[in-house]
C-alpha atoms as a PDB file:
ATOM      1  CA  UNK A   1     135.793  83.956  96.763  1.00  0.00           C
ATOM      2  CA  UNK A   2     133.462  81.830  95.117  1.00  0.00           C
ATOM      3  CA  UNK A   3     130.417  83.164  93.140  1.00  0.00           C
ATOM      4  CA  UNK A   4     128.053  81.137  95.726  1.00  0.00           C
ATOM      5  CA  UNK A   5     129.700  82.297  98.778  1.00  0.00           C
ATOM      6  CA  UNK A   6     129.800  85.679  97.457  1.00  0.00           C
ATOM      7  CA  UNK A   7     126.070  84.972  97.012  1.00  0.00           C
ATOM      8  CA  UNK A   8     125.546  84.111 100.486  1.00  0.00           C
ATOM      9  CA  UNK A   9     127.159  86.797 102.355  1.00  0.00           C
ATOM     10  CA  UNK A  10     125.320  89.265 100.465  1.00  0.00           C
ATOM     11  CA  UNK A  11     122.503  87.554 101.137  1.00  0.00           C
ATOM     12  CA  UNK A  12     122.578  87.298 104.542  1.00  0.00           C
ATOM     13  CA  UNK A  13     123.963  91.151 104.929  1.00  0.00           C
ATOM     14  CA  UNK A  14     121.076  92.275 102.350  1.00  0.00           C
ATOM     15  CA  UNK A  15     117.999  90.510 103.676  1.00  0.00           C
ATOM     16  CA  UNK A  16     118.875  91.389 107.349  1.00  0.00           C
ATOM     17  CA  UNK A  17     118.289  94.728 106.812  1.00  0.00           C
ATOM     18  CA  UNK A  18     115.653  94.732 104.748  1.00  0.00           C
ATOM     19  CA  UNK A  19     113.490  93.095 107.300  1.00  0.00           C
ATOM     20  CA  UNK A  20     113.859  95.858 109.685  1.00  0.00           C
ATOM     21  CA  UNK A  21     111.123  98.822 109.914  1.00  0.00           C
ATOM     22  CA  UNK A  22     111.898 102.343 111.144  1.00  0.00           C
ATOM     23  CA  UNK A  23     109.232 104.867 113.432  1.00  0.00           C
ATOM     24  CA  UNK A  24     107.469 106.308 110.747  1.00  0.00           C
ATOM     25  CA  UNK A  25     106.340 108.992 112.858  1.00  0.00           C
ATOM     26  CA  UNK A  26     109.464 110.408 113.905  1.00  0.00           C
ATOM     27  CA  UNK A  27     111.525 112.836 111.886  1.00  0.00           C
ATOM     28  CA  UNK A  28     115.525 111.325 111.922  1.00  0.00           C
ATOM     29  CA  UNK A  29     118.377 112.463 110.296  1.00  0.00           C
ATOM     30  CA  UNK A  30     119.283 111.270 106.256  1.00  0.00           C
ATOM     31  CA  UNK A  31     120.633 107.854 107.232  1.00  0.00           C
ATOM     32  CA  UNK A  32     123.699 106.769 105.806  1.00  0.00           C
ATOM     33  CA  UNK A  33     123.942 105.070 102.438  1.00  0.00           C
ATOM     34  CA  UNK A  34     124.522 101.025 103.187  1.00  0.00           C
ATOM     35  CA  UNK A  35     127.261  99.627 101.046  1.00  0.00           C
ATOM     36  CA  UNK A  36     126.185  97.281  98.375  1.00  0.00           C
ATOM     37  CA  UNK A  37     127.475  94.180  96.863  1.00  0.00           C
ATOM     38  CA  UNK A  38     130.488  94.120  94.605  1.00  0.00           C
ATOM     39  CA  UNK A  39     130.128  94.698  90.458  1.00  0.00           C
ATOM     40  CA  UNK A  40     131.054  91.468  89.527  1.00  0.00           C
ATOM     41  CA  UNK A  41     128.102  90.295  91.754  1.00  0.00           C
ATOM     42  CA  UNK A  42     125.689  91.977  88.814  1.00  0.00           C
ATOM     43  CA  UNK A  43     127.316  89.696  86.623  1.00  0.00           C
ATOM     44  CA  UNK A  44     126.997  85.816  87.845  1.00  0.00           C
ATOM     45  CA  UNK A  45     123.349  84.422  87.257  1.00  0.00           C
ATOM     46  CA  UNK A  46     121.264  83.479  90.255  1.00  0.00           C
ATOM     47  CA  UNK A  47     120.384  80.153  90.186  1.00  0.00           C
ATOM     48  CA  UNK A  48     118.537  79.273  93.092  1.00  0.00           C
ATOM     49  CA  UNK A  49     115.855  80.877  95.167  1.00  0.00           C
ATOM     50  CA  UNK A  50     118.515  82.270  97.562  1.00  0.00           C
ATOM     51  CA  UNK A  51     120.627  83.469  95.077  1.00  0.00           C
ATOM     52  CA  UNK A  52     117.302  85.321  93.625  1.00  0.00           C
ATOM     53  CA  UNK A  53     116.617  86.592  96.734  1.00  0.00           C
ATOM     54  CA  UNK A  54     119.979  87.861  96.976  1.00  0.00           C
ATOM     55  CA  UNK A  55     119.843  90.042  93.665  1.00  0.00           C
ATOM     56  CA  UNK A  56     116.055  91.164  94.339  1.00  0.00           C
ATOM     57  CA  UNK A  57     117.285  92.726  97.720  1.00  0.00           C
ATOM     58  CA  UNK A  58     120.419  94.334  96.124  1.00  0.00           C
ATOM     59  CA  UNK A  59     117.719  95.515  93.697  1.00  0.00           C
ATOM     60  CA  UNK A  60     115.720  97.339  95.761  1.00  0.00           C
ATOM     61  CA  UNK A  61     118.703  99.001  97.661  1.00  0.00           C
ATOM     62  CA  UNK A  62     119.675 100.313  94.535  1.00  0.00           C
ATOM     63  CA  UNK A  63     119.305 104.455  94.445  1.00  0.00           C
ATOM     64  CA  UNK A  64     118.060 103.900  91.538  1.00  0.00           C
ATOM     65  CA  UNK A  65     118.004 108.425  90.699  1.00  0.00           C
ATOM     66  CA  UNK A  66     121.586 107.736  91.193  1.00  0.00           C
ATOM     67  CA  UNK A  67     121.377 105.964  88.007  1.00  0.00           C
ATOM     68  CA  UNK A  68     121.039 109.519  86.242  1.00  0.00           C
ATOM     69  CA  UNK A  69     122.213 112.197  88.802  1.00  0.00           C
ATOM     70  CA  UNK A  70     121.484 115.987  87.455  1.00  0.00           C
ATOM     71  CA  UNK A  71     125.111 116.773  86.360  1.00  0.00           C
ATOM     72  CA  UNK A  72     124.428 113.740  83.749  1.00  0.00           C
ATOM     73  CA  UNK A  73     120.726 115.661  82.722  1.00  0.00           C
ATOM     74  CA  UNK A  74     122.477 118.725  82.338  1.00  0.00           C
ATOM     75  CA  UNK A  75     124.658 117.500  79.327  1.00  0.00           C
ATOM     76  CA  UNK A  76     121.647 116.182  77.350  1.00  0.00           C
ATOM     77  CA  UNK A  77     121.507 119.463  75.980  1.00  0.00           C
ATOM     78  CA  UNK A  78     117.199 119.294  76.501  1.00  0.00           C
ATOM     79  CA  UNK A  79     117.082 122.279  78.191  1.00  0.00           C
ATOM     80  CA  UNK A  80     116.760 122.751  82.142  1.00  0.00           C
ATOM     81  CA  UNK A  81     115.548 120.156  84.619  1.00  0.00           C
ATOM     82  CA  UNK A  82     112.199 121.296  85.663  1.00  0.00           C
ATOM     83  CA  UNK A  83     111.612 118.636  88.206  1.00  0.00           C
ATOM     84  CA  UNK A  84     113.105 115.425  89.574  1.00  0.00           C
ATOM     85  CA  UNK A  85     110.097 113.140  91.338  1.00  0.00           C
ATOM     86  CA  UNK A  86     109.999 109.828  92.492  1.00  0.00           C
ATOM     87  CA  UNK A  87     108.430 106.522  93.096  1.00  0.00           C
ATOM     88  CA  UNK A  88     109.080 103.620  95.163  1.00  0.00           C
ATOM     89  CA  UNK A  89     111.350 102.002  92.545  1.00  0.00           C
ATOM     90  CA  UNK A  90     111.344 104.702  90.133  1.00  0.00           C
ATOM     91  CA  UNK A  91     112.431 108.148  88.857  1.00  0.00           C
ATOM     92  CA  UNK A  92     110.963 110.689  86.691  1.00  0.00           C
ATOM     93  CA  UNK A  93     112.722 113.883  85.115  1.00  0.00           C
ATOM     94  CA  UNK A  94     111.221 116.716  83.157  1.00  0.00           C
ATOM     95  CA  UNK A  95     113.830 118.512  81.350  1.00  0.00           C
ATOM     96  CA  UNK A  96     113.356 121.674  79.259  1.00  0.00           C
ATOM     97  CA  UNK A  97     110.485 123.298  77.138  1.00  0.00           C
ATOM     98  CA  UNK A  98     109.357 123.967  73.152  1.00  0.00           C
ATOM     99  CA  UNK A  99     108.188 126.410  71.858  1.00  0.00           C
ATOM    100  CA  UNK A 100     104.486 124.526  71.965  1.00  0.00           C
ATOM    101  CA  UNK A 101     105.249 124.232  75.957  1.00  0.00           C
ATOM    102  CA  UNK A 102     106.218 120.375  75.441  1.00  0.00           C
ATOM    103  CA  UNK A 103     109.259 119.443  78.015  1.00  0.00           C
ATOM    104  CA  UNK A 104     111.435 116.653  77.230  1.00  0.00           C
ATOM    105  CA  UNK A 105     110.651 113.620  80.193  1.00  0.00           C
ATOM    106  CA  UNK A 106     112.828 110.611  81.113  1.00  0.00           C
ATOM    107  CA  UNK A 107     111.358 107.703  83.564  1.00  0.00           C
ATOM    108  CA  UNK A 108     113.461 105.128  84.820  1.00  0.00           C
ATOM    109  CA  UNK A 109     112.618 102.449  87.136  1.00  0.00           C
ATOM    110  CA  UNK A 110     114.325  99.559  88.152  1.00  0.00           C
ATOM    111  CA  UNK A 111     112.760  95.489  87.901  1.00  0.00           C
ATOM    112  CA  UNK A 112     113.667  92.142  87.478  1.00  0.00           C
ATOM    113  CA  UNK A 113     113.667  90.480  84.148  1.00  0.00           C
ATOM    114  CA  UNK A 114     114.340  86.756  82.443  1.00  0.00           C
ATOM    115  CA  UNK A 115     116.353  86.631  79.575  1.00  0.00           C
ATOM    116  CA  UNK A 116     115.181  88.722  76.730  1.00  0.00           C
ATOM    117  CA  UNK A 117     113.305  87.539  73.979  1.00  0.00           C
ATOM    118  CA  UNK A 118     112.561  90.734  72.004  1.00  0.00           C
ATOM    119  CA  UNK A 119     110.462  90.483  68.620  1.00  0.00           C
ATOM    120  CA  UNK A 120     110.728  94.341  67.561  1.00  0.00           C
ATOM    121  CA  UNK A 121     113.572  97.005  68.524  1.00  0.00           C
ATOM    122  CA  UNK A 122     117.217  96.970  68.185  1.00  0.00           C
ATOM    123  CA  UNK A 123     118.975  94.114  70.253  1.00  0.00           C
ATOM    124  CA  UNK A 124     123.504  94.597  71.513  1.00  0.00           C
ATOM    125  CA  UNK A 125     124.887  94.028  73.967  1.00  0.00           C
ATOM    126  CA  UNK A 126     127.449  96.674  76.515  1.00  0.00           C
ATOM    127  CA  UNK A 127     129.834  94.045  77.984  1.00  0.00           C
ATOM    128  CA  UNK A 128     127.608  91.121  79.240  1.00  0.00           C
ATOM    129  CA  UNK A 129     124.637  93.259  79.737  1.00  0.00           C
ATOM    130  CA  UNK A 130     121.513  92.668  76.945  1.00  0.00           C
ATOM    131  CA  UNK A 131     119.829  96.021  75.998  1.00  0.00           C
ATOM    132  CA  UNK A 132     117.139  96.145  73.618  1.00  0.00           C
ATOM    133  CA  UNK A 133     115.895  99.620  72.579  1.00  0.00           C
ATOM    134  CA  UNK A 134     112.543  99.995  71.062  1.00  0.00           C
ATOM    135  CA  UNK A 135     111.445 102.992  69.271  1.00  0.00           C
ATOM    136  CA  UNK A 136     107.411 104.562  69.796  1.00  0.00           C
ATOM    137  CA  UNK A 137     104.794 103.334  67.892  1.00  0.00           C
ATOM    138  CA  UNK A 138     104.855 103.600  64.678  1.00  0.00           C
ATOM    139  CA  UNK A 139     108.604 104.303  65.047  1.00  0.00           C
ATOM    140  CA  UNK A 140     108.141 107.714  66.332  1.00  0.00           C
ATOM    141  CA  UNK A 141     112.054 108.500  67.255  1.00  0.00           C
ATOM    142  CA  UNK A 142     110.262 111.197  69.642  1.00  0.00           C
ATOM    143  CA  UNK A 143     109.950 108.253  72.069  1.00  0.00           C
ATOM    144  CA  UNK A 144     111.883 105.226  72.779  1.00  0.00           C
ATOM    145  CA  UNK A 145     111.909 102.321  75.770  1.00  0.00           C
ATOM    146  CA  UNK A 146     115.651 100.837  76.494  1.00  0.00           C
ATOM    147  CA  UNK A 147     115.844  98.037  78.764  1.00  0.00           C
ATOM    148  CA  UNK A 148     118.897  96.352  80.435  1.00  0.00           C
ATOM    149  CA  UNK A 149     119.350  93.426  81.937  1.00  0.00           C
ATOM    150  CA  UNK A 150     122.033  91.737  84.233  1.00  0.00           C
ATOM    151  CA  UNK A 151     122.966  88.080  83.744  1.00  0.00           C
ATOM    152  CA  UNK A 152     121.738  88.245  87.725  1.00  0.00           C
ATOM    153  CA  UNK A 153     118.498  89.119  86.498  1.00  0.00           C
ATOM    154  CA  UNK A 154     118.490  92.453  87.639  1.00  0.00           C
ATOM    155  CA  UNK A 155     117.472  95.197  85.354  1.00  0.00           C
ATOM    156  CA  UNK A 156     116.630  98.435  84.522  1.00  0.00           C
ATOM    157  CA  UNK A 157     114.166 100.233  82.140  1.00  0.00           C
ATOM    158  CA  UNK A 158     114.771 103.840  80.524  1.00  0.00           C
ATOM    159  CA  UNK A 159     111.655 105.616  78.689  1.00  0.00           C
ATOM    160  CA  UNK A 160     111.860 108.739  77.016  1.00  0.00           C
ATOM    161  CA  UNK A 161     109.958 111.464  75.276  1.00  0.00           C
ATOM    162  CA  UNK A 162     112.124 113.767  73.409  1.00  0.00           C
ATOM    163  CA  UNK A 163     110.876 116.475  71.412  1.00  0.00           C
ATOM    164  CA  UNK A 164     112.891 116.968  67.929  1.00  0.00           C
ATOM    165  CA  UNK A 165     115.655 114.332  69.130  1.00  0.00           C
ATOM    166  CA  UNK A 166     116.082 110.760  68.348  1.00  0.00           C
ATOM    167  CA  UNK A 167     114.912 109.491  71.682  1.00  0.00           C
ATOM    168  CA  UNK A 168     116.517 106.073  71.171  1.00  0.00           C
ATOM    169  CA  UNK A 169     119.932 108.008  69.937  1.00  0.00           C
ATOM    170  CA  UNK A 170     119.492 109.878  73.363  1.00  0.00           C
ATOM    171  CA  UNK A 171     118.609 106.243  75.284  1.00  0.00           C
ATOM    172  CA  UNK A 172     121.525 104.840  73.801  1.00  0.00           C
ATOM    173  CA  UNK A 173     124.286 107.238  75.064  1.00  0.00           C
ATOM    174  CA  UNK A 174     122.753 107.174  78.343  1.00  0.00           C
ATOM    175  CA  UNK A 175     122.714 103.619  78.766  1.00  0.00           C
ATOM    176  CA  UNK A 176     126.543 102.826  79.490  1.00  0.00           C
ATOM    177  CA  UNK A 177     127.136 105.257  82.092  1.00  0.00           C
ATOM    178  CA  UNK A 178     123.767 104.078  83.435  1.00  0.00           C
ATOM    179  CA  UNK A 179     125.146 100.299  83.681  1.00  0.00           C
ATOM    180  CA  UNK A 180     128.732 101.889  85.122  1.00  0.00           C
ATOM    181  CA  UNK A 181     126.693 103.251  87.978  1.00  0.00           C
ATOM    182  CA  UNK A 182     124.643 100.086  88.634  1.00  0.00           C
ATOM    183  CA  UNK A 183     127.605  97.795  89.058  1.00  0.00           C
ATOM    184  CA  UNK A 184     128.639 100.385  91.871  1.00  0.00           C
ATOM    185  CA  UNK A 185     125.521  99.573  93.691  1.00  0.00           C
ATOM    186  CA  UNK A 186     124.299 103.083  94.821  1.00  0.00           C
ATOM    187  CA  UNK A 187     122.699 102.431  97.794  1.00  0.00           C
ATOM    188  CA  UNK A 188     119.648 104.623  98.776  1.00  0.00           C
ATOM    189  CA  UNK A 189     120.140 108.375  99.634  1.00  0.00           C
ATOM    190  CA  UNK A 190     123.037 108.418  97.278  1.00  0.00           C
ATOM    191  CA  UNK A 191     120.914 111.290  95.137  1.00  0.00           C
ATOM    192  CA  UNK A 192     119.845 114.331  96.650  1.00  0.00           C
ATOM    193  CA  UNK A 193     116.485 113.764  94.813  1.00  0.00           C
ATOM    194  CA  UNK A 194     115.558 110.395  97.268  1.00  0.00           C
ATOM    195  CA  UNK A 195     112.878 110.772  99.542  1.00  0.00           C
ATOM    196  CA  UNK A 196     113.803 108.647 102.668  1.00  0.00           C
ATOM    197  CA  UNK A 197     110.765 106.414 103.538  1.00  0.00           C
ATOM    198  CA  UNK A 198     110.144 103.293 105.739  1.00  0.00           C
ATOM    199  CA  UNK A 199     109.767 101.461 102.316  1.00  0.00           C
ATOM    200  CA  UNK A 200     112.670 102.058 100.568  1.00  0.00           C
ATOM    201  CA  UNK A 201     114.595  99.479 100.496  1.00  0.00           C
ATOM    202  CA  UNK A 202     112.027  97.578 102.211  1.00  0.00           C
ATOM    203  CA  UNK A 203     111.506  93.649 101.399  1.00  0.00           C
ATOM    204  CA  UNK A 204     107.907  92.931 101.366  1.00  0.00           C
ATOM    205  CA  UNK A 205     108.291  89.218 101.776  1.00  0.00           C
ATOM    206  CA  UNK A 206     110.254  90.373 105.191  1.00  0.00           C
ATOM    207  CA  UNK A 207     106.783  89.335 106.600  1.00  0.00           C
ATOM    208  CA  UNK A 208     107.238  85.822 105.827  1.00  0.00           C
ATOM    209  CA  UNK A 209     109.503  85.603 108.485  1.00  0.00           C
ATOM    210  CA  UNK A 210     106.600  86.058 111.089  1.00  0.00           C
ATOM    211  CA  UNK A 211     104.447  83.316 110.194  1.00  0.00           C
ATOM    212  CA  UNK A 212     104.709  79.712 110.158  1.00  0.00           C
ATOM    213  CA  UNK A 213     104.119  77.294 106.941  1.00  0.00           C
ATOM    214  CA  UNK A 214     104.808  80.123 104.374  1.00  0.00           C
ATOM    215  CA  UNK A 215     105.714  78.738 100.721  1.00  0.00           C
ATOM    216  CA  UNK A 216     106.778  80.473  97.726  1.00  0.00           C
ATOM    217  CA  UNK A 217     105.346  80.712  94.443  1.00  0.00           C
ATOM    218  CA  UNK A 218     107.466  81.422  91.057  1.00  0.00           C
ATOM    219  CA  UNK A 219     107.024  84.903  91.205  1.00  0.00           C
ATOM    220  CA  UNK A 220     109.334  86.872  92.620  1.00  0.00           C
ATOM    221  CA  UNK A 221     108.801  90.503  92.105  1.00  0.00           C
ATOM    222  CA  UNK A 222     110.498  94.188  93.751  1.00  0.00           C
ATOM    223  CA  UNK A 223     107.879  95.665  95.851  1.00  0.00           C
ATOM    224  CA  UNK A 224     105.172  92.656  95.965  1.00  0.00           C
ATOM    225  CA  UNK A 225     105.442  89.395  97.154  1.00  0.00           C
ATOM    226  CA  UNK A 226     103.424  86.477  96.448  1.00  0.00           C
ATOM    227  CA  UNK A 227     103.707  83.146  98.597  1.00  0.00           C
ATOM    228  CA  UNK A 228     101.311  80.877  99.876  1.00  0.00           C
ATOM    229  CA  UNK A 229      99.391  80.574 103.299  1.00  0.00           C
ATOM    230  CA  UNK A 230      97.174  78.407 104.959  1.00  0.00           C
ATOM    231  CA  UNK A 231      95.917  76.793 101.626  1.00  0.00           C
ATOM    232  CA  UNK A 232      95.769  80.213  99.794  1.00  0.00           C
ATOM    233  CA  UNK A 233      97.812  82.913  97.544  1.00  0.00           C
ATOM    234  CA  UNK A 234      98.798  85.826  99.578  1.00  0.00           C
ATOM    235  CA  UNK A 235      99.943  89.234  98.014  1.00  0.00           C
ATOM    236  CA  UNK A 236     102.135  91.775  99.927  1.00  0.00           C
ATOM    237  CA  UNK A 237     102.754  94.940  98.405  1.00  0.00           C
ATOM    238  CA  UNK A 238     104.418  97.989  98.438  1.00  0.00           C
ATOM    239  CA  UNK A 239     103.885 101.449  97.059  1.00  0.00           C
ATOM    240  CA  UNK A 240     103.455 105.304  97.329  1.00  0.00           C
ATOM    241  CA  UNK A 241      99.629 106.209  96.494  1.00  0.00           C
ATOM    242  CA  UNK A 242      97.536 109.318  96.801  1.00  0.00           C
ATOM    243  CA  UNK A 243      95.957 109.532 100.298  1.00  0.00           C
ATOM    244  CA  UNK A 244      92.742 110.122  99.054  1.00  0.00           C
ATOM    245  CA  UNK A 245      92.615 106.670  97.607  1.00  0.00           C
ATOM    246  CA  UNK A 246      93.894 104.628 100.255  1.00  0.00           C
ATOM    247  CA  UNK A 247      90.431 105.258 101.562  1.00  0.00           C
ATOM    248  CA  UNK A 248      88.290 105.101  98.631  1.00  0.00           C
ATOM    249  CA  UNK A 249      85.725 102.302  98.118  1.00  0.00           C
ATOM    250  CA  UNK A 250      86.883 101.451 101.111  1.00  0.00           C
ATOM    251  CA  UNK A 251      85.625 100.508 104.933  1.00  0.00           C
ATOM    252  CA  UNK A 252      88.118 101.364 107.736  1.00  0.00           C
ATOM    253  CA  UNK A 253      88.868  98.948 110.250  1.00  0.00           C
ATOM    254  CA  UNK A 254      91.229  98.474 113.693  1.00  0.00           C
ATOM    255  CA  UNK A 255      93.775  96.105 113.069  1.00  0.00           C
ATOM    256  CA  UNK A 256      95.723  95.927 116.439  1.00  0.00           C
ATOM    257  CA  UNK A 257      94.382  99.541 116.984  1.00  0.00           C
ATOM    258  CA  UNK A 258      95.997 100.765 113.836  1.00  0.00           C
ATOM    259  CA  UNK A 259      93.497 101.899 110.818  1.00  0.00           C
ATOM    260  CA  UNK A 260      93.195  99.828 107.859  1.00  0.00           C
ATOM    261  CA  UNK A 261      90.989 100.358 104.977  1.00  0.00           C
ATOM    262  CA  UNK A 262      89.026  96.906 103.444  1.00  0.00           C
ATOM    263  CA  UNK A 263      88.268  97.259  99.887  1.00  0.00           C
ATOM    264  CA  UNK A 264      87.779  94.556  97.142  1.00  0.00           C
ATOM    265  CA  UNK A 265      89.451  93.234  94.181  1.00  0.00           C
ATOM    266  CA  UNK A 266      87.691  95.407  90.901  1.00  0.00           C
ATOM    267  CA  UNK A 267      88.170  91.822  89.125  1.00  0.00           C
ATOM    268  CA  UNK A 268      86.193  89.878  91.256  1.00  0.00           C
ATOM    269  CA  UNK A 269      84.299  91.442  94.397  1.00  0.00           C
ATOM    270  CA  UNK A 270      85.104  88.241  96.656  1.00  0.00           C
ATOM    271  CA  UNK A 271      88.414  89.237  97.070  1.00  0.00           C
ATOM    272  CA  UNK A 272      89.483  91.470  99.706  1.00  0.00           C
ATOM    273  CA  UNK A 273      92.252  93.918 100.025  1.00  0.00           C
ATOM    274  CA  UNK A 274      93.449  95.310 103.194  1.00  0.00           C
ATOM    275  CA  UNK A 275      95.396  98.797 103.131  1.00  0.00           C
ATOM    276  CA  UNK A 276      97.131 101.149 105.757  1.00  0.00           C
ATOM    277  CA  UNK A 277      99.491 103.853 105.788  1.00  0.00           C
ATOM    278  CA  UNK A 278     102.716 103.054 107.254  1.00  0.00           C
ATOM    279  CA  UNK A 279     104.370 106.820 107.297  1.00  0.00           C
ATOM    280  CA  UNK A 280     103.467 110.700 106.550  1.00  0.00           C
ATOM    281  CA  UNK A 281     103.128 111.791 103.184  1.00  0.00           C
ATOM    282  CA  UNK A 282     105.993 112.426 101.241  1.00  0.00           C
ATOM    283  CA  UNK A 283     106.921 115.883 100.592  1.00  0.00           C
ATOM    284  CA  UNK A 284     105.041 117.867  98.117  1.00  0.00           C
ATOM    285  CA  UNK A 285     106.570 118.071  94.263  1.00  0.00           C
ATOM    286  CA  UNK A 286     108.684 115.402  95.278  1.00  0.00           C
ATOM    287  CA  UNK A 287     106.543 112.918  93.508  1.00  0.00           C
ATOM    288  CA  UNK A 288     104.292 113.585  89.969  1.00  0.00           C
ATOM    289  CA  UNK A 289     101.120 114.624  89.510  1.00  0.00           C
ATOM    290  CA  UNK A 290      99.973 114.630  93.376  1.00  0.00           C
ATOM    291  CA  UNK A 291     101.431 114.299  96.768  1.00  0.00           C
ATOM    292  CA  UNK A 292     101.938 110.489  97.670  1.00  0.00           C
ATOM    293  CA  UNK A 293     101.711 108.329 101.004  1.00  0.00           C
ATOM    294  CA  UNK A 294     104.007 104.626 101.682  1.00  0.00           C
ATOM    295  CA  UNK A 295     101.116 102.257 101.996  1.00  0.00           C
ATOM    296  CA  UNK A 296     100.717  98.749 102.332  1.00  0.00           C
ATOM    297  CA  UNK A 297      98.057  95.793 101.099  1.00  0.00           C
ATOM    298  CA  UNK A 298      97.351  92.699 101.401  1.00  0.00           C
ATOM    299  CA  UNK A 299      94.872  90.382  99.034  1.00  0.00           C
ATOM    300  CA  UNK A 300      94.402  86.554  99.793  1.00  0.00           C
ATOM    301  CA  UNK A 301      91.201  85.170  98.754  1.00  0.00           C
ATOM    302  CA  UNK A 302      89.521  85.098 102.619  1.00  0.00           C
ATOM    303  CA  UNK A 303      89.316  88.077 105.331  1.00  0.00           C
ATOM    304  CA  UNK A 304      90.801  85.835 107.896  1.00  0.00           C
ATOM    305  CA  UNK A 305      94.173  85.044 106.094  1.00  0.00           C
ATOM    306  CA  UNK A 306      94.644  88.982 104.945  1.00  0.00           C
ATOM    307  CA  UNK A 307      93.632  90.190 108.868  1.00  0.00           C
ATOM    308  CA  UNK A 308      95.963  88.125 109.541  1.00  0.00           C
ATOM    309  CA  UNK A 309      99.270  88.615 107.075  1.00  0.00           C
ATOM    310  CA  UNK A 310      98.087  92.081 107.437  1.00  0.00           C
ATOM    311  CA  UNK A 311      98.419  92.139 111.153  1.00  0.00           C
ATOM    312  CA  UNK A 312     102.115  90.943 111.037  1.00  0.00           C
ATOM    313  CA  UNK A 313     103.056  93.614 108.944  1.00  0.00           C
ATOM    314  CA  UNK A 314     101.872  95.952 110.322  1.00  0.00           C
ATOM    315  CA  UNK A 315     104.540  95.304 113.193  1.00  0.00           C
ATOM    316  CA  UNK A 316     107.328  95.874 110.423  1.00  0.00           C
ATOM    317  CA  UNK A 317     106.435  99.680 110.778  1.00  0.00           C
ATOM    318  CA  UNK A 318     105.430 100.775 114.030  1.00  0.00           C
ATOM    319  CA  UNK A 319     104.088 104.098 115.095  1.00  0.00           C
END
């Protein structure tokens, strides 16, 4: 098969699903984990916006816990895992405890990335994937950031802070059974530390679809999307955020009888920003610091256009 047919079909399988919203109000069983594209897919560059499109989705259906499951934090040796939360695109694990009361904490998230150009850190390659590791200021080997990238474009970043270990040493020998998993594409719900929410997996140009004279921009990012509408830039995005501030500075509103908060941009008071909770909070210590809620926003330079964009996607997650 061809690497642009290949291209296609996962395109078409992978953005068909990720334009479709669940009842976020009703409690369903863990649904299954969808299978993803093939590892050679990981490996042919996308050239054109489709092909983009194609590896962004994959992206985001990417467990990306998966990428480090427990059995894997158990053999670092830092002591035991104290937690496991998560974030829309992300994972966080605490691992272990000093003497001082310091535990050891990894963060990975997934993200899309050109070709690196790195000016500090240590640059090799694990087959045809770049990886650049770069070691805490002041190269303090307590901490270290590893980044790998796909010739798709896909990537993935790894930070760590390690108590009295080389964190980059530690980065390093986590890093190819980290890009073994990756070409398996683990779709979400493969870990047992995944929270199921409408937005996983979720495309948040998917609204696109629903209105009429869309164009894109160059940016093309996981869980935002940026095109332009009716003479102005629109901005879609996803995320998990602490209830209390979906609401803050903010004025509620009834968008099609469902609540949305307006606020404005903190960079220039002309802009609004339209938010709304589009399921119930995740469940608590499954995410760090505070309990989190999926919410969605929308910023375009005039309150007609974001009512608007806003309204649409808001029927991507009905109640």
């Amino acid at each position: 098969m061809t690497k642009y047919r290949t291209f296609t079909l996962v395109a078409a399988v992978l953005l068909a699903l990720a334009g479709c919203g669940d009842d976020a109000g009703t409690e369903k069983p863990r649904p299954a984990v969808t299978p993803g594209p093939p590892p050679e897919f990981w490996s042919a560059a996308a050239d054109t916006p489709q092909q983009q499109a194609a590896v962004a989705q994959a992206t985001r259906n990417i467990d990306v816990c998966a990428l480090l499951p427990r059995d894997t934090l158990d053999d670092l040796g830092l002591g035991d895992i104290q937690s496991i939360t998560v974030g829309l695109d992300s994972c966080r694990a605490a691992l272990g405890e000093t003497d001082a009361g310091e535990a050891g904490t990894l963060t990975w998230h997934t993200t899309l990335l050109p070709t690196l150009t790195p000016n500090r850190g240590i640059s090799k390659q694990v087959a045809d994937v770049s990886v650049l590791l770069v070691p805490g200021r002041d190269n303090d080997p307590r901490a270290c950031g590893a980044t790998a990238r796909f010739p798709s474009g896909a990537a993935f970043y790894l930070g760590l802070a390690v108590p009295d270990r080389d964190s980059c040493a530690v980065a390093d020998s986590l890093l190819p059974g980290m890009i073994d998993r990756w070409r398996q594409s683990p779709g979400q719900g493969t870990s047992p530390d995944t929270v199921d929410t409408v937005l996983l997996g979720a495309d948040p140009c998917a609204v696109r679809a629903k209105l009429t004279g869309t164009t894109d921009t160059d940016e093309l990012r996981l869980t935002q999307c940026l095109f332009r509408y009716r003479d102005e830039t629109v901005t879609v995005s996803y995320e998990y955020r602490v209830p209390d501030q979906v609401a803050a500075r903010s004025t509620e509103e009834k968008i099609d009888d469902r609540s949305v908060f307006r606020s404005t941009s903190l960079y220039d008071s002309s802009i609004p920003i339209y938010s709304a909770a589009v399921g119930p909070e995740l469940p608590a210590g499954s995410t760090a610091f505070a309990t989190r809620v999926p919410v969605v926003a929308v910023t375009s330079a005039t309150d007609d256009v974001a009512r608007q964009v806003m309204s649409q996607v808001l029927t991507l997650f009905p109640q």
